[in-house]
Protein backbone atom coordinates (compact mmCIF):
# COMPACT_ATOMS: atom_id res chain seq x y z
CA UNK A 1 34.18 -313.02 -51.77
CA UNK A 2 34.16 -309.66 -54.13
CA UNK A 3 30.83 -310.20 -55.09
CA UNK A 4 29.84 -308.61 -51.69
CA UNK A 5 26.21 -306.43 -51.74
CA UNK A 6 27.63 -303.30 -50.16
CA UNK A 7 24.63 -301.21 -50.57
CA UNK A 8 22.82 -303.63 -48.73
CA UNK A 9 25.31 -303.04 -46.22
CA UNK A 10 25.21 -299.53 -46.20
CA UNK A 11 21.51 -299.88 -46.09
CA UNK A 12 21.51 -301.89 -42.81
CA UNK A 13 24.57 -299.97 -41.27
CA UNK A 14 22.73 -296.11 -42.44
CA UNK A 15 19.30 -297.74 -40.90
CA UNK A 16 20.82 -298.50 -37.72
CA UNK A 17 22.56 -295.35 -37.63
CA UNK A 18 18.92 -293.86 -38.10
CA UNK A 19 18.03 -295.79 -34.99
CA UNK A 20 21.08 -295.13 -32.95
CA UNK A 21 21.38 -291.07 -33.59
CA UNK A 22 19.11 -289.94 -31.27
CA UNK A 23 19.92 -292.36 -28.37
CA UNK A 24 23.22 -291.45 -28.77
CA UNK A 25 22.35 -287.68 -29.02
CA UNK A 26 20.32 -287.55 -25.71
CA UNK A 27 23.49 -289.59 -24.24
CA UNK A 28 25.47 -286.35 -25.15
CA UNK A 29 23.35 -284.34 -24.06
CA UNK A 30 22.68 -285.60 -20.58
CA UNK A 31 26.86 -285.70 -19.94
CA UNK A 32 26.98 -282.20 -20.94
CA UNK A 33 23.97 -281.11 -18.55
CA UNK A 34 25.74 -283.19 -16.00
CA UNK A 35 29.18 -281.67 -16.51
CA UNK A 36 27.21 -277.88 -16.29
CA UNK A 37 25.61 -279.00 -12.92
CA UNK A 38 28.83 -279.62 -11.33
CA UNK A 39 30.94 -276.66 -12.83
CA UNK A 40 28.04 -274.44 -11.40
CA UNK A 41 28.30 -276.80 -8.11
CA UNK A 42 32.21 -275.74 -7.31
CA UNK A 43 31.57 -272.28 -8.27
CA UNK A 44 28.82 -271.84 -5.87
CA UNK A 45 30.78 -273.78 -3.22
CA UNK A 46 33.95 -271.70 -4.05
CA UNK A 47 31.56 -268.48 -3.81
CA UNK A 48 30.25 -270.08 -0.30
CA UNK A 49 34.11 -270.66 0.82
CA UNK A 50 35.06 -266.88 0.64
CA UNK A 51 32.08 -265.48 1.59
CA UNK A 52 32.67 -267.84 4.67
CA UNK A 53 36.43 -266.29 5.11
CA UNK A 54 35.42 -262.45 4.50
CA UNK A 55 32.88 -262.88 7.20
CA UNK A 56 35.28 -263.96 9.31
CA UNK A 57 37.73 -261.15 8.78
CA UNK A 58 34.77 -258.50 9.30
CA UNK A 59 33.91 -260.52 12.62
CA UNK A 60 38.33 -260.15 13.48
CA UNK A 61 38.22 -256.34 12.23
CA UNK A 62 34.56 -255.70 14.49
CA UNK A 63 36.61 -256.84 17.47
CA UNK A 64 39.77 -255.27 16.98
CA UNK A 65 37.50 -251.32 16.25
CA UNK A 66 35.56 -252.31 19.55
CA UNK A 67 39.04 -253.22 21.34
CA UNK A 68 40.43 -249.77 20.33
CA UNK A 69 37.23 -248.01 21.19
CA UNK A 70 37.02 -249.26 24.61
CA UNK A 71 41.05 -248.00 25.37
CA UNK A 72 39.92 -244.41 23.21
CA UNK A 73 37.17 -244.30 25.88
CA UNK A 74 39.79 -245.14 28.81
CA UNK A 75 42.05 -242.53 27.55
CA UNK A 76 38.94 -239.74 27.58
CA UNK A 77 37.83 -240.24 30.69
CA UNK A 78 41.39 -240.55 32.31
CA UNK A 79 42.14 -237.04 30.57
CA UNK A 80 38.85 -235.38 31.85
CA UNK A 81 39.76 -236.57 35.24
CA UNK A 82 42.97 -234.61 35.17
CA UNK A 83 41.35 -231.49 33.64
């Protein structure tokens, strides 16, 4: 059992590594392209998700400047009535 060839091992185990290396390189590279596709997913989403709330606190602060223009324009034409 010592007289084991280990360069023919390290022969077959360096050749299949040969083989191997660039299957397992495009393997790494896919799960990182993946992984950058979905990091630029939930930013876009979280970008979409406060865009979506801002517009809805314009739309509340539109109403509430037309609310208080409507009573400013009460006000004027109740004071040029008493002039």
């Amino acid at each position: 059992m010592t007289n084991i060839d280990t360069g023919g091992i390290l022969f077959l185990l360096f050749s299949y590594g040969i083989n191997i290396l660039p299957i397992l390189l495009f393997i790494i590279l896919f799960i990182y392209i993946i992984r950058f596709f979905r990091r630029t997913e939930r930013r876009a989403e979280a970008r979409l998700k406060l865009d979506t709330e801002n517009i809805a606190f314009q739309q509340q602060q539109i109403k509430s400047i037309q609310e208080l223009n409507k009573r400013l324009t009460t006000i004027e034409n109740i004071l040029k009535e008493v002039d």
